[in-house]
Protein backbone atom coordinates (compact mmCIF):
# COMPACT_ATOMS: atom_id res chain seq x y z
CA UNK A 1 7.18 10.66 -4.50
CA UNK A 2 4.03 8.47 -5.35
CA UNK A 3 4.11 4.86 -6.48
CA UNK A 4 1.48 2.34 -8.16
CA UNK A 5 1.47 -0.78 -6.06
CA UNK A 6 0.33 -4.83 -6.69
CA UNK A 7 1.03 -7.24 -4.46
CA UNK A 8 0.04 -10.63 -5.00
CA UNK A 9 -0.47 -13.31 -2.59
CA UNK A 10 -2.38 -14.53 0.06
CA UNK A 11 -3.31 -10.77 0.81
CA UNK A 12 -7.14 -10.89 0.73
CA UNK A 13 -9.27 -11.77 3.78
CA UNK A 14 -6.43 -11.24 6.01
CA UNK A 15 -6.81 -7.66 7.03
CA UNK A 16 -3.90 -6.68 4.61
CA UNK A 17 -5.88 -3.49 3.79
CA UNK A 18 -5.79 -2.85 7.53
CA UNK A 19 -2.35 -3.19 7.44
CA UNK A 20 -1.50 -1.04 4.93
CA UNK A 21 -4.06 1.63 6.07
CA UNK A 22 -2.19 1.79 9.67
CA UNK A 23 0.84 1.52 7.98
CA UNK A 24 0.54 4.42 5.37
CA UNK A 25 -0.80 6.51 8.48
CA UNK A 26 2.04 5.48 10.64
CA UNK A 27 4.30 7.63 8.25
CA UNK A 28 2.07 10.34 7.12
CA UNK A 29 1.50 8.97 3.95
CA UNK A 30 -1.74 9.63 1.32
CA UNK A 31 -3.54 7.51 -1.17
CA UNK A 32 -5.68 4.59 -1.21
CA UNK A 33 -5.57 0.89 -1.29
CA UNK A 34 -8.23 -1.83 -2.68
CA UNK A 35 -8.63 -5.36 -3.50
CA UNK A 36 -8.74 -6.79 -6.89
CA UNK A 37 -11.23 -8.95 -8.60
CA UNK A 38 -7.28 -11.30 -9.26
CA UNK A 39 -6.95 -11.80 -5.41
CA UNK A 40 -4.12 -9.14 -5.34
CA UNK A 41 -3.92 -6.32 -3.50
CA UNK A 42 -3.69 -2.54 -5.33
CA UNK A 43 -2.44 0.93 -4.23
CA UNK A 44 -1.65 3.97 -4.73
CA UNK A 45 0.70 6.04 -1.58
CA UNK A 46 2.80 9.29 -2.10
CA UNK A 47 4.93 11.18 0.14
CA UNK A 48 8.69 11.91 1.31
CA UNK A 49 11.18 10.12 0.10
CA UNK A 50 12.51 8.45 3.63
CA UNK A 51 8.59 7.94 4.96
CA UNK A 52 7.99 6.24 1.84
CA UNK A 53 11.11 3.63 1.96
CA UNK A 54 9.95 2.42 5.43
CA UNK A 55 6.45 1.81 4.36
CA UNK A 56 7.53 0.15 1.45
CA UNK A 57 9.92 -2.32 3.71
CA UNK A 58 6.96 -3.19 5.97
CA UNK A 59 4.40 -3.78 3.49
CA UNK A 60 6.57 -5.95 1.70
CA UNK A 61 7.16 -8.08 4.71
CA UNK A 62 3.40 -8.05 4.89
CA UNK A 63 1.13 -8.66 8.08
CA UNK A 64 0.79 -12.10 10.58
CA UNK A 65 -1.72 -13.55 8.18
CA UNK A 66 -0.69 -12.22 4.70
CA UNK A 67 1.83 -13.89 2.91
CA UNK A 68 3.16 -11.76 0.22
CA UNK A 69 4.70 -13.50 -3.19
CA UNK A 70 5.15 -10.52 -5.79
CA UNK A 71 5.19 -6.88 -5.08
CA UNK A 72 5.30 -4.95 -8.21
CA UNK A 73 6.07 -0.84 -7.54
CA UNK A 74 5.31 1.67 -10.05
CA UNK A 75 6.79 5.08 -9.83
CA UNK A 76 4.43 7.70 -10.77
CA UNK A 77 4.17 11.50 -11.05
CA UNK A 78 2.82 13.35 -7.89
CA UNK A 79 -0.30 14.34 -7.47
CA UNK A 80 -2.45 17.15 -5.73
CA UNK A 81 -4.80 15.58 -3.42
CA UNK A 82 -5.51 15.40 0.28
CA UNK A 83 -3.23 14.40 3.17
CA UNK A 84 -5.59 11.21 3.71
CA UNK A 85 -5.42 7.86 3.15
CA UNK A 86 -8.48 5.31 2.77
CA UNK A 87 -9.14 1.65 2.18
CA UNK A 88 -11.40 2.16 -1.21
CA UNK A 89 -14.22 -0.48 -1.83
């Protein structure tokens, strides 16, 4: 499963791409995540169906310094690509 993500907030300039990156490795996850030129926060994570439900939980709840308002999820179709996942800049 792969999903398109947003989330808006206070999610810049608080390590939330950190977060995410640790988090998305944390259950084997791929994709990439980036800031936005709106102040939100955008990315793109696929894998199993049960991996992907935890990340999603924790990344809502954001980090100790984020503070996340709206989290807009976007299912998409799978893709091939690498087992990785990277904070793009």
């Amino acid at each position: 499963m792969r999903y398109h993500i947003v989330v808006h907030g206070a999610v810049q300039g608080v390590g939330f791409r950190q977060f995410t990156l640790q988090t998305a490795k944390k259950h084997h996850l791929s994709g990439w995540v980036r800031n936005r030129s709106d102040g939100a926060v955008e990315m793109n994570v696929q894998g199993d169906h049960s991996s992907m439900d935890s990340f999603l939980e924790e990344i809502r709840k954001g980090n100790d310094l984020s503070n996340v308002e709206d989290f807009i999820t976007t299912k998409k179709e799978n893709e091939n690509d690498d087992s990785t996942f990277k904070i793009v800049y």
